[in-house]
Structures are given as structure tokens and as C-alpha cells.
PDB file of N, CA and C in Angstrom:
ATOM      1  N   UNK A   1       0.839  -1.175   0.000  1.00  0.00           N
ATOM      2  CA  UNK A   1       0.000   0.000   0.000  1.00  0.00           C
ATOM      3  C   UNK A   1       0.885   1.240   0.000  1.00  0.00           C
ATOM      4  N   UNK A   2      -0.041   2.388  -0.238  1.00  0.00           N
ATOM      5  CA  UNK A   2       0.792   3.650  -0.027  1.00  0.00           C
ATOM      6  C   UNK A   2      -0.112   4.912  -0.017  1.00  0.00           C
ATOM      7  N   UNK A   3       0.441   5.530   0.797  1.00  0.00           N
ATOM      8  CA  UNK A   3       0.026   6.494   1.349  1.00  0.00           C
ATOM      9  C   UNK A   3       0.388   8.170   0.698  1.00  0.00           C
ATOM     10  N   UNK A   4      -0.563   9.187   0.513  1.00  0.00           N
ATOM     11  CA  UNK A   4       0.068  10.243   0.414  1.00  0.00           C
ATOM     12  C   UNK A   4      -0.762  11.548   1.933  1.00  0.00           C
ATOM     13  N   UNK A   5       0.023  12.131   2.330  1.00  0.00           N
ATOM     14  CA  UNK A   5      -0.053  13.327   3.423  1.00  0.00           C
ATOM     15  C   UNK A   5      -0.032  14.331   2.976  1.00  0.00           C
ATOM     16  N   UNK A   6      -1.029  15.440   3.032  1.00  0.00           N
ATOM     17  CA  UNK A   6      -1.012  16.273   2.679  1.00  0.00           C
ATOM     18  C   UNK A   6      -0.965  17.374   4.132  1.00  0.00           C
ATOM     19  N   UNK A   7      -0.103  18.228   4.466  1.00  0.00           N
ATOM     20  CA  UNK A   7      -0.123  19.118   5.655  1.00  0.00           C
ATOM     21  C   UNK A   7      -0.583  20.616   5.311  1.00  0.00           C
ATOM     22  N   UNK A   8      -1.380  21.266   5.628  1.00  0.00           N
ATOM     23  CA  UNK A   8      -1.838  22.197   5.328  1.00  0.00           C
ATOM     24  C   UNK A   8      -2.074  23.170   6.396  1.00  0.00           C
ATOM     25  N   UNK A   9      -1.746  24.696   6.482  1.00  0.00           N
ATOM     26  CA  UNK A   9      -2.551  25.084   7.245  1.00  0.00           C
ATOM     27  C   UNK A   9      -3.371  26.283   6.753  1.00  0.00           C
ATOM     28  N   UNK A  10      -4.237  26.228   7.964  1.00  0.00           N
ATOM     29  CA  UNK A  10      -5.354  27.108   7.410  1.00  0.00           C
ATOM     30  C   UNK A  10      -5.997  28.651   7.720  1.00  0.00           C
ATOM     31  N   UNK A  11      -6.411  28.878   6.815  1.00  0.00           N
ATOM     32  CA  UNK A  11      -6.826  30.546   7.438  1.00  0.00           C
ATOM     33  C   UNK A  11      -7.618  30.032   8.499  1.00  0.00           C
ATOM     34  N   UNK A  12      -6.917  31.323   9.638  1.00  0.00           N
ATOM     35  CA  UNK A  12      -7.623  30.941  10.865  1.00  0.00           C
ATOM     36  C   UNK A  12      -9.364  31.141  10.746  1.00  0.00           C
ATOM     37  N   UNK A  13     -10.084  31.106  11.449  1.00  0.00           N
ATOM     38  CA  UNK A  13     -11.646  31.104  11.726  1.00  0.00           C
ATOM     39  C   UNK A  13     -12.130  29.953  10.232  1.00  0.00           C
ATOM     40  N   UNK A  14     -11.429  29.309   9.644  1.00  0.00           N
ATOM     41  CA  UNK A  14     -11.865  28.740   8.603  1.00  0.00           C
ATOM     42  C   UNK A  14     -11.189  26.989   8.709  1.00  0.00           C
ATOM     43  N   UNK A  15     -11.350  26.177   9.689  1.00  0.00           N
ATOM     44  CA  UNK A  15     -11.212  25.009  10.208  1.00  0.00           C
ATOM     45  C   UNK A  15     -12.233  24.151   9.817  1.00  0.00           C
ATOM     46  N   UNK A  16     -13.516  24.505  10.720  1.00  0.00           N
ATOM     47  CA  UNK A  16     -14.728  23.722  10.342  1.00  0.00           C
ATOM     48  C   UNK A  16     -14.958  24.400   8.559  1.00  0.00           C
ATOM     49  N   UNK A  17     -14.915  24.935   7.968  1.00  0.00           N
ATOM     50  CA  UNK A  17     -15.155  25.371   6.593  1.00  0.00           C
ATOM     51  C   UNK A  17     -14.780  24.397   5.932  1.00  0.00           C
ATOM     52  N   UNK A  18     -13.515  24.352   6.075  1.00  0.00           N
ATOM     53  CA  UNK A  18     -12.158  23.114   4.960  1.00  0.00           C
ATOM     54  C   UNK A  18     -12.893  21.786   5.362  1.00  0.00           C
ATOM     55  N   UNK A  19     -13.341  21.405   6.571  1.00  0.00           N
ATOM     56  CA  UNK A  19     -13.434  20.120   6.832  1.00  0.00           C
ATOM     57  C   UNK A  19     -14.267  19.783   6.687  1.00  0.00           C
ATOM     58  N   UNK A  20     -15.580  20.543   6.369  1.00  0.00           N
ATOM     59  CA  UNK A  20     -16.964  20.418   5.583  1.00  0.00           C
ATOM     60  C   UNK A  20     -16.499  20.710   4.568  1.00  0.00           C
ATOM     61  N   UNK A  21     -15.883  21.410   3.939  1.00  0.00           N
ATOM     62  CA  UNK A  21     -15.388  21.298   2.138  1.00  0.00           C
ATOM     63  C   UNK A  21     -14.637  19.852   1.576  1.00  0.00           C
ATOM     64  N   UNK A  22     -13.746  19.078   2.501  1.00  0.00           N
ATOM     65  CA  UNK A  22     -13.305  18.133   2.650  1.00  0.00           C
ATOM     66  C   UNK A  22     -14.455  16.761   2.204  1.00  0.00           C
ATOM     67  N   UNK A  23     -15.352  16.851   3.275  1.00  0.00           N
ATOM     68  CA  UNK A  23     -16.028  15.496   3.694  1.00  0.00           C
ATOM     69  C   UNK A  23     -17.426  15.969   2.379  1.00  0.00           C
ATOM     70  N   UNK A  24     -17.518  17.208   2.511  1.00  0.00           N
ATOM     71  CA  UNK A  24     -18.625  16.843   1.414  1.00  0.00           C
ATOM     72  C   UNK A  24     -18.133  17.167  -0.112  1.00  0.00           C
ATOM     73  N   UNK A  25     -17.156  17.657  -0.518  1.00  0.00           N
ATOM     74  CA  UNK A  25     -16.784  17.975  -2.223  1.00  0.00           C
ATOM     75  C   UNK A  25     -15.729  16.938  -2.505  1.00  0.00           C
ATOM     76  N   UNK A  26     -14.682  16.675  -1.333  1.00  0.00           N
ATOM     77  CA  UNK A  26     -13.519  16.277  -2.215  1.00  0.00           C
ATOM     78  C   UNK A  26     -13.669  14.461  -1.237  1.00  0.00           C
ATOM     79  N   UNK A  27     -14.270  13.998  -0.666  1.00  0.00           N
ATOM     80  CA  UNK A  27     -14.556  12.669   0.131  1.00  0.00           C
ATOM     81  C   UNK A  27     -15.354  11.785  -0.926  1.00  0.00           C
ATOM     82  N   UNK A  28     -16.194  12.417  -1.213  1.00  0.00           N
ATOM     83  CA  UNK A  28     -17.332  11.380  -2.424  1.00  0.00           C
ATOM     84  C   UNK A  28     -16.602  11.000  -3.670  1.00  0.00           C
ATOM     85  N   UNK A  29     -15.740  11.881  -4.115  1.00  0.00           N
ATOM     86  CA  UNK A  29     -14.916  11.840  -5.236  1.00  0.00           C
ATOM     87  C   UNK A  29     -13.960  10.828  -4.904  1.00  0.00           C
ATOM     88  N   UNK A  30     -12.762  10.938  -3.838  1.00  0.00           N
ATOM     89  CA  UNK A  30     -12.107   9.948  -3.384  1.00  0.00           C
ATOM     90  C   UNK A  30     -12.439   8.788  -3.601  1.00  0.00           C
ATOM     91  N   UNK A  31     -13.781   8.453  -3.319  1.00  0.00           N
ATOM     92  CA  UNK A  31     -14.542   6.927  -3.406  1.00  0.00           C
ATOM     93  C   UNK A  31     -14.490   6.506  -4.034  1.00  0.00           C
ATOM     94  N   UNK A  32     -14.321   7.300  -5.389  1.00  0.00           N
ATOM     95  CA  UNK A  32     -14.615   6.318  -6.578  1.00  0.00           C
ATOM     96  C   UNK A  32     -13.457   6.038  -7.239  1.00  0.00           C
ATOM     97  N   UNK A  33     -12.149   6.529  -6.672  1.00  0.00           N
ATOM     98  CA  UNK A  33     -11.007   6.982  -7.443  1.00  0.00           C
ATOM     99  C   UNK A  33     -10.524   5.411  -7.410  1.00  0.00           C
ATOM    100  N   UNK A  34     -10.155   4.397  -8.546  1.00  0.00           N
ATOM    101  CA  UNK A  34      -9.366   3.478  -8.573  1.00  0.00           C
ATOM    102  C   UNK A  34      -8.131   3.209  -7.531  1.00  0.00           C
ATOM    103  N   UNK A  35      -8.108   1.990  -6.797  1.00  0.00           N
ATOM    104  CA  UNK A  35      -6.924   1.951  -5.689  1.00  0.00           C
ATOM    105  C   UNK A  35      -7.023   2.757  -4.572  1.00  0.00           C
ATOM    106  N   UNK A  36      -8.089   3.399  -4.046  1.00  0.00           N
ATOM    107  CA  UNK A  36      -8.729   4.130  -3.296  1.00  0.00           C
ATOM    108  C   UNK A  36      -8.878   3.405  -1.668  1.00  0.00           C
ATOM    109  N   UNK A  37      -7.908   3.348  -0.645  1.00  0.00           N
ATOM    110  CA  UNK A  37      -8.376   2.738   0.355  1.00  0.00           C
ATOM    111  C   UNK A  37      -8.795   3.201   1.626  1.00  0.00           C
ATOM    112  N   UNK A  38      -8.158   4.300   1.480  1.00  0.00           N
ATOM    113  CA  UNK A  38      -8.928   4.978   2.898  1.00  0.00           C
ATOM    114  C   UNK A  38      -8.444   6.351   3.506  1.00  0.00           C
ATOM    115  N   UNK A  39      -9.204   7.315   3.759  1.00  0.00           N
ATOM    116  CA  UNK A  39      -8.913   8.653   4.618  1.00  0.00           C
ATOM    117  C   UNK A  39      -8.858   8.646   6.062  1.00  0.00           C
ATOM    118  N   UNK A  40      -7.792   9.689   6.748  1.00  0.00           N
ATOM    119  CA  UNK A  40      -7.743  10.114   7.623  1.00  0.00           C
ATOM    120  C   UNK A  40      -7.698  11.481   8.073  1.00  0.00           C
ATOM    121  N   UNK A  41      -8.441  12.364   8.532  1.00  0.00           N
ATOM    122  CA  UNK A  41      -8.007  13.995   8.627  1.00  0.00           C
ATOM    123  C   UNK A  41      -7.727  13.909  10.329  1.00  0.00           C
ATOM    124  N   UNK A  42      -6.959  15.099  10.317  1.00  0.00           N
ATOM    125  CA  UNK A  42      -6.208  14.618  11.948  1.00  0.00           C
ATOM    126  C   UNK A  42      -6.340  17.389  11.843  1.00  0.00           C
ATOM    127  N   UNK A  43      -6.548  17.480  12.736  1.00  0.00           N
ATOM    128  CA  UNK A  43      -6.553  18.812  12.765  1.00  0.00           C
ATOM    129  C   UNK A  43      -6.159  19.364  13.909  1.00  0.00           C
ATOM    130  N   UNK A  44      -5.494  20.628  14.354  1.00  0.00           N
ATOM    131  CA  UNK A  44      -5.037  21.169  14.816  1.00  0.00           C
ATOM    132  C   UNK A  44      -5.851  22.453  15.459  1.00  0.00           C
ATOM    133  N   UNK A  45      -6.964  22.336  15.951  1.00  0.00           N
ATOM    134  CA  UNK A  45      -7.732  23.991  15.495  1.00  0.00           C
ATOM    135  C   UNK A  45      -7.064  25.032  16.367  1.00  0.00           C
ATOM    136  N   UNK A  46      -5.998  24.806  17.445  1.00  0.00           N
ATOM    137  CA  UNK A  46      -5.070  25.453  17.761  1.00  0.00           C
ATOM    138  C   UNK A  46      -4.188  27.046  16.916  1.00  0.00           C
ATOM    139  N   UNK A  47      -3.489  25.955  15.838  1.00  0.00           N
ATOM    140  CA  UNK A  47      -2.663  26.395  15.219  1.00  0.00           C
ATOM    141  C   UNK A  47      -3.241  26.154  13.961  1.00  0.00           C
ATOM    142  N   UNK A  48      -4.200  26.158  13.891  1.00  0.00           N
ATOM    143  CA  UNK A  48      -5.079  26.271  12.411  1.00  0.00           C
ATOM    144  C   UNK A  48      -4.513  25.513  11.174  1.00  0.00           C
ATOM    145  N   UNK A  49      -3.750  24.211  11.921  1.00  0.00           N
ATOM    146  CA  UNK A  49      -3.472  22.737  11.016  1.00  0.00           C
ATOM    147  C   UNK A  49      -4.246  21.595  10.303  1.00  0.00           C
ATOM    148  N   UNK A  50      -3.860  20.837   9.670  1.00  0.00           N
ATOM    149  CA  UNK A  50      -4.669  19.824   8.904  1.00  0.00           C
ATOM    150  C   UNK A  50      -3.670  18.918   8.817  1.00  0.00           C
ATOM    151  N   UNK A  51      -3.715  17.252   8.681  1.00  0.00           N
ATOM    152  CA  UNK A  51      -3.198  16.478   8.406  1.00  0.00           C
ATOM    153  C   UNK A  51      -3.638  15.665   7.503  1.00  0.00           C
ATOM    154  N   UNK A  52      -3.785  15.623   6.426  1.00  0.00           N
ATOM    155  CA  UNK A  52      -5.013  14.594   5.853  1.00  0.00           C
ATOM    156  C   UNK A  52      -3.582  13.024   5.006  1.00  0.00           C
ATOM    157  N   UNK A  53      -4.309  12.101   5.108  1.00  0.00           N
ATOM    158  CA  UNK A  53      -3.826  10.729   4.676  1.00  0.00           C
ATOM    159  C   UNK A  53      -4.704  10.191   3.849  1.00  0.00           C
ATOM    160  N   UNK A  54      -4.521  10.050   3.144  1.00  0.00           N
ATOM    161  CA  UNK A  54      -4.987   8.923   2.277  1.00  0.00           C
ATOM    162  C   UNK A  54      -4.280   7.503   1.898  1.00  0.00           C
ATOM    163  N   UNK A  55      -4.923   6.885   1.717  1.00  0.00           N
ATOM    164  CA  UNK A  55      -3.883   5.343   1.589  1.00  0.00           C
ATOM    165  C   UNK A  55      -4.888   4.605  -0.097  1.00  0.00           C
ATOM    166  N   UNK A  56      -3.677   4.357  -0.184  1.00  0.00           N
ATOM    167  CA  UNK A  56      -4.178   3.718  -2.259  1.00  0.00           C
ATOM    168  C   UNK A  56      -3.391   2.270  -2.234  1.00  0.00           C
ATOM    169  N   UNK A  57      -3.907   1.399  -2.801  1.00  0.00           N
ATOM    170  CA  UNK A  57      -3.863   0.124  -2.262  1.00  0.00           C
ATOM    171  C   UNK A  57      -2.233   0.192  -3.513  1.00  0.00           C
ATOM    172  N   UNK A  58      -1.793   0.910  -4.218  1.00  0.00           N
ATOM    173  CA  UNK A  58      -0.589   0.778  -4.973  1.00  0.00           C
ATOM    174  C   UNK A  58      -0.019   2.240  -5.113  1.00  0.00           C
ATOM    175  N   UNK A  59       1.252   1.941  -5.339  1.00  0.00           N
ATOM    176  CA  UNK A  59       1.888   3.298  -6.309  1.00  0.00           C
ATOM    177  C   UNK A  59       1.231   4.043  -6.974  1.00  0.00           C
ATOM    178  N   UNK A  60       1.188   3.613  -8.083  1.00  0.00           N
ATOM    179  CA  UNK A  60       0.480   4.063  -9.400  1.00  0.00           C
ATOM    180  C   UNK A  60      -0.818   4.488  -8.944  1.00  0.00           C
ATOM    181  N   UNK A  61      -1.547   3.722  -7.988  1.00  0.00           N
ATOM    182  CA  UNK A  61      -3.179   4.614  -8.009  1.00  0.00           C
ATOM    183  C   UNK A  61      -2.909   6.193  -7.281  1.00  0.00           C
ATOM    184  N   UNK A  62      -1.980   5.752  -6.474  1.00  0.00           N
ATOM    185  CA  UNK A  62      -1.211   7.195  -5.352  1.00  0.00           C
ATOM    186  C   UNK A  62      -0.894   7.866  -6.295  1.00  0.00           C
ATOM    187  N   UNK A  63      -0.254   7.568  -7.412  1.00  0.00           N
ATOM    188  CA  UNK A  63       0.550   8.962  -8.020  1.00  0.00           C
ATOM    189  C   UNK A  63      -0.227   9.353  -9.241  1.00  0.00           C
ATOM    190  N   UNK A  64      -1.242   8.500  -9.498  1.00  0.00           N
ATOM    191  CA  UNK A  64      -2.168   8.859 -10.691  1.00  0.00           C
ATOM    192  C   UNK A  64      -3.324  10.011  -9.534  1.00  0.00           C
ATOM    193  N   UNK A  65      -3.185  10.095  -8.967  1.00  0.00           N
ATOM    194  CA  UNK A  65      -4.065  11.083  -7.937  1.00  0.00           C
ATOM    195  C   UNK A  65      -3.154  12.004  -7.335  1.00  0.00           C
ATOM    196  N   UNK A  66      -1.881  11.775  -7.648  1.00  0.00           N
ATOM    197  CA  UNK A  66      -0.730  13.089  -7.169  1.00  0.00           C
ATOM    198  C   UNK A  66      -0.615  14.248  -7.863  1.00  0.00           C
ATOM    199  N   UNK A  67       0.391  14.977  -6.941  1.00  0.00           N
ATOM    200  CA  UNK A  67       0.806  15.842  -7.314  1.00  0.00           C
ATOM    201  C   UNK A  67       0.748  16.125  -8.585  1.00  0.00           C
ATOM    202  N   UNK A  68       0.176  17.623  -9.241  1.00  0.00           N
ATOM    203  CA  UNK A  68       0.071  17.636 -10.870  1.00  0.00           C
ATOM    204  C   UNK A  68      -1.102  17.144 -11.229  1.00  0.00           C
ATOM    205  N   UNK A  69      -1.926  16.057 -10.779  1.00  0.00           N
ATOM    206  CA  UNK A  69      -3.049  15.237 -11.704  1.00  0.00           C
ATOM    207  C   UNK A  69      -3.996  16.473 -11.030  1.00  0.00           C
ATOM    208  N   UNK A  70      -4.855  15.956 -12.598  1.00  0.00           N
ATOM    209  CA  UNK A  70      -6.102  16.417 -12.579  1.00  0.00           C
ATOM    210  C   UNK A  70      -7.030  16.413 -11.709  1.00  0.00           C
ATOM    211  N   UNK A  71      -7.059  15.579 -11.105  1.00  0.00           N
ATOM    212  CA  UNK A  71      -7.830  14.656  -9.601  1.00  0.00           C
ATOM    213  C   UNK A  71      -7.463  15.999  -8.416  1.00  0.00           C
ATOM    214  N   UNK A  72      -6.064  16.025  -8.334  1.00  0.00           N
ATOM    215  CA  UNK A  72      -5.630  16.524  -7.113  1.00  0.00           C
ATOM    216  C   UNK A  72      -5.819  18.590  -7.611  1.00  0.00           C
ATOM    217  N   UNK A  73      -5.890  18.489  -8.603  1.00  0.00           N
ATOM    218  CA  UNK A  73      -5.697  20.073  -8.807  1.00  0.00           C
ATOM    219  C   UNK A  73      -7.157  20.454  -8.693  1.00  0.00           C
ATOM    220  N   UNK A  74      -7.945  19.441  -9.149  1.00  0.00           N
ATOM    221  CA  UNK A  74      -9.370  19.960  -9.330  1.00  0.00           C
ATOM    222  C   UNK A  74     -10.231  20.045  -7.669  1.00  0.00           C
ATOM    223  N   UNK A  75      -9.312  18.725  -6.687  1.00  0.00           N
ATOM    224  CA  UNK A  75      -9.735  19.005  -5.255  1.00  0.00           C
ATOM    225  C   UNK A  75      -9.378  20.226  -4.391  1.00  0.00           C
ATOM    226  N   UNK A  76      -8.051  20.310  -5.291  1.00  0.00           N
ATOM    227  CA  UNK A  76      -7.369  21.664  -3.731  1.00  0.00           C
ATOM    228  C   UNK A  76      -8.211  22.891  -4.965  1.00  0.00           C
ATOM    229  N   UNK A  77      -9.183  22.816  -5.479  1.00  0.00           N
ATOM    230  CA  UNK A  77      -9.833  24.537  -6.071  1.00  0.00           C
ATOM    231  C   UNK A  77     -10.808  24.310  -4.876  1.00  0.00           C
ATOM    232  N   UNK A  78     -11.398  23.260  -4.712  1.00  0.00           N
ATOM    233  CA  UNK A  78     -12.197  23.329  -3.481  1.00  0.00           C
ATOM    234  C   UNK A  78     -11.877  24.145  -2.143  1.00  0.00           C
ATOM    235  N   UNK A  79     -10.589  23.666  -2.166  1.00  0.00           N
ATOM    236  CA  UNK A  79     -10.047  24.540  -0.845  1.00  0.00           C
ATOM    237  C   UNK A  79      -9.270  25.637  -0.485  1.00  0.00           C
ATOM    238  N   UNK A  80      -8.799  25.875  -1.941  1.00  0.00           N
ATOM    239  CA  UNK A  80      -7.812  26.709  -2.388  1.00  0.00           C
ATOM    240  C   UNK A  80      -7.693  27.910  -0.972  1.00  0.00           C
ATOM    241  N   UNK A  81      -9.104  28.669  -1.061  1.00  0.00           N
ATOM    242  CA  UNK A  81      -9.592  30.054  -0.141  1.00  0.00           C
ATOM    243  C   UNK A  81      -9.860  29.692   1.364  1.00  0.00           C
ATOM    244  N   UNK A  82      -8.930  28.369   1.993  1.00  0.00           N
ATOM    245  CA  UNK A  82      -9.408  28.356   2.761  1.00  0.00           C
ATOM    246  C   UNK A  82      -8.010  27.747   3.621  1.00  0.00           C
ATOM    247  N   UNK A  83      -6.881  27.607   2.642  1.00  0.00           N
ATOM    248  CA  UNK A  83      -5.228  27.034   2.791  1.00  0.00           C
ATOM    249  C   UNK A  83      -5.019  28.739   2.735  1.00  0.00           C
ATOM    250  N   UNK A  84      -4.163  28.174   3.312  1.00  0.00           N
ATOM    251  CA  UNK A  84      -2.401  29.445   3.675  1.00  0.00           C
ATOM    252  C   UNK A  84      -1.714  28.844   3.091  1.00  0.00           C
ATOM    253  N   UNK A  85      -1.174  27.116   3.479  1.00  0.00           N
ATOM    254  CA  UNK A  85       0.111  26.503   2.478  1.00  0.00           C
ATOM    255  C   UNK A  85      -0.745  25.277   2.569  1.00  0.00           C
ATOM    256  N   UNK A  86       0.044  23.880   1.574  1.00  0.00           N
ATOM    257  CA  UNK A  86       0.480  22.861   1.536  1.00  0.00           C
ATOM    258  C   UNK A  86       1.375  22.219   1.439  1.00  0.00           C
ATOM    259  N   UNK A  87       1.893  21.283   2.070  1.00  0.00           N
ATOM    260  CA  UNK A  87       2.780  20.318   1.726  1.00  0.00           C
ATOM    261  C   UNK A  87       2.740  18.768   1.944  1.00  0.00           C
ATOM    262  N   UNK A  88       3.248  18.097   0.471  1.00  0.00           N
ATOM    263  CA  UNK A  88       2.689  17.035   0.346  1.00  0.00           C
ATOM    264  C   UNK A  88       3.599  16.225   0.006  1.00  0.00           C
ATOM    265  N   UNK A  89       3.577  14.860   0.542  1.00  0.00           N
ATOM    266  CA  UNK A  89       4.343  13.721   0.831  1.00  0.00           C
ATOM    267  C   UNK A  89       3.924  12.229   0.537  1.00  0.00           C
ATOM    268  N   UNK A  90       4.743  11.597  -0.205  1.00  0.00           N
ATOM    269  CA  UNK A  90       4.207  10.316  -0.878  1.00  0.00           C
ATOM    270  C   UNK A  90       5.309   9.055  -0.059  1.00  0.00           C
ATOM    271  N   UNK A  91       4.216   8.022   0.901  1.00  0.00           N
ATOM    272  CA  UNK A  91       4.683   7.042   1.591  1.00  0.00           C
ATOM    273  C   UNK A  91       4.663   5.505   1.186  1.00  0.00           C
ATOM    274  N   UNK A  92       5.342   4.870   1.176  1.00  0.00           N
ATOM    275  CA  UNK A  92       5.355   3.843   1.473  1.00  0.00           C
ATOM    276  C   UNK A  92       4.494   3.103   2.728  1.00  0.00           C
ATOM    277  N   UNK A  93       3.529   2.259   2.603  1.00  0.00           N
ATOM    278  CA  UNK A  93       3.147   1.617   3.821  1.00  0.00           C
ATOM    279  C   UNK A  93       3.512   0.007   4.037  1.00  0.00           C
ATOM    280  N   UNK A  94       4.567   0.209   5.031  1.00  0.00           N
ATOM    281  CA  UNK A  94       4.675  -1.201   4.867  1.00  0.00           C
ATOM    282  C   UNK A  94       4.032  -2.628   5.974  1.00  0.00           C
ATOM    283  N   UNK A  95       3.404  -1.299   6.930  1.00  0.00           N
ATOM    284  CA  UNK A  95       2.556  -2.164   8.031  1.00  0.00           C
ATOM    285  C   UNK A  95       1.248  -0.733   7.794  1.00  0.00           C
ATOM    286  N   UNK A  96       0.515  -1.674   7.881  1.00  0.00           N
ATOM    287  CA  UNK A  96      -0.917  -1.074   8.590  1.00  0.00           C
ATOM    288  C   UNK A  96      -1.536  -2.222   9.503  1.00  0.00           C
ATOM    289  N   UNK A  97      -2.185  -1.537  10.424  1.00  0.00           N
ATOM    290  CA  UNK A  97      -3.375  -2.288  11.613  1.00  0.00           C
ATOM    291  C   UNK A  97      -4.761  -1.373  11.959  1.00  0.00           C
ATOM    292  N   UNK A  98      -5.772  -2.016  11.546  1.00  0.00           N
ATOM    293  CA  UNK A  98      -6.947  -1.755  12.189  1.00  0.00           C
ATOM    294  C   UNK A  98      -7.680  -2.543  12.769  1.00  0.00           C
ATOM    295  N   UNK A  99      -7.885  -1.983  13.776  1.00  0.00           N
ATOM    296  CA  UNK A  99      -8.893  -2.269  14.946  1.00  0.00           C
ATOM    297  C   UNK A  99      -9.910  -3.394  14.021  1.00  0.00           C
ATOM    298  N   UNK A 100     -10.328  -4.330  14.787  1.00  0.00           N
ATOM    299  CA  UNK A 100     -11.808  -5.176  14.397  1.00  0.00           C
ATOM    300  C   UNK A 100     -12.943  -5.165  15.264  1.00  0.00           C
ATOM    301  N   UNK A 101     -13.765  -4.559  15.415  1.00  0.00           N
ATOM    302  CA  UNK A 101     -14.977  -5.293  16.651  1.00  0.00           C
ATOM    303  C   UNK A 101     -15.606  -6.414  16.598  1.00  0.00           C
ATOM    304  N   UNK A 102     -15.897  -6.868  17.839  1.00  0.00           N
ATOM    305  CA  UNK A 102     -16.093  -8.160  18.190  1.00  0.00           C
ATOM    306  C   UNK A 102     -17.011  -8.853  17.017  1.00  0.00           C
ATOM    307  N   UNK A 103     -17.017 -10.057  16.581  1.00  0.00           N
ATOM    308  CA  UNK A 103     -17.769 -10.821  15.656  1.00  0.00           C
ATOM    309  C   UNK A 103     -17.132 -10.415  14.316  1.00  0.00           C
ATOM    310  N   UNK A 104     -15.966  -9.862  13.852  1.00  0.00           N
ATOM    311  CA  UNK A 104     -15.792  -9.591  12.574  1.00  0.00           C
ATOM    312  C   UNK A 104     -14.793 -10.588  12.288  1.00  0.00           C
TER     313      UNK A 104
END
């Protein structure tokens, strides 16, 4: 698997904005994206941070949704007015673990 991080921070008073711009414009889209395995947003409302993860079950689905693609340029217009910066990072995953509840 592999992962890309995107760190962002944000105009202040505009936290809950991005993260409802997040979950409802650029989350539904994610879904459908080939090699698509899963989000995480992690936030800061402190220091008016964002952490977001995504995980793509290969390379190629990660970098066909990277940096430059169409995918990724057409999500950050969503948020464009609502970032100060980004910076973005493409991982290797070579362990993941999630939790199961009982009976699964």
C-alpha cells in the first residue's frame, strides 16, 4: 500500500469550513477513485493545522491522484480560499493495523 499526506494550514476562523469542504466535495470523489483505500483527517484547530492521509492500495493509483493530476488540482480549487500553504508527501506503507470489533 501507499500512502500520500497532505499538511496544510489554514486561514484561521476557517477550520470547520475546509473540513466540511473536505467530507462533502472532495470525500465522495475519493470513493470512486481506482486503488482508493482509505482517509484520515487529523486537525489542529489550535494552530489552524490539517493532516489529511490517504492510503491507495498501490503506487500508481497514489501517483495517478498526485501531485500535478487532474484529480488533485481539481480538489485543492475546493479549498484553495481556505489554505495558507500545503505540503505534500508520498509514503510507502509497509505495516498497517486496524482495529476489528467483536464478531468480525
Amino acid at each position: 500500500m501507499h500512502a500520500r499526506t497532505i499538511q496544510a494550514s489554514i486561514v484561521p476562523g476557517k477550520v470547520d469550513e475546509a473540513l466540511a469542504l473536505y467530507r462533502d466535495e472532495i470525500l465522495p470523489v475519493l470513493r470512486t477513485m481506482p486503488g482508493y483505500v482509505s482517509t484520515t483527517v487529523m486537525v489542529d484547530r489550535d494552530d489552524h493545522r490539517a493532516l489529511v492521509s490517504t492510503v491507495w492500495d498501490s503506487q500508481e493509483a497514489a501517483e495517478a491522484t498526485g501531485e500535478g493530476s487532474e484529480y488533485l488540482n481539481r480538489m485543492l480549487s475546493h479549498v484553495r480560499f481556505v489554505l495558507v500553504s500545503r505540503d505534500i508527501h508520498h509514503w510507502d506503507v509497509p505495516i498497517a493495523d486496524r482495529a476489528t470489533s467483536a464478531g468480525e
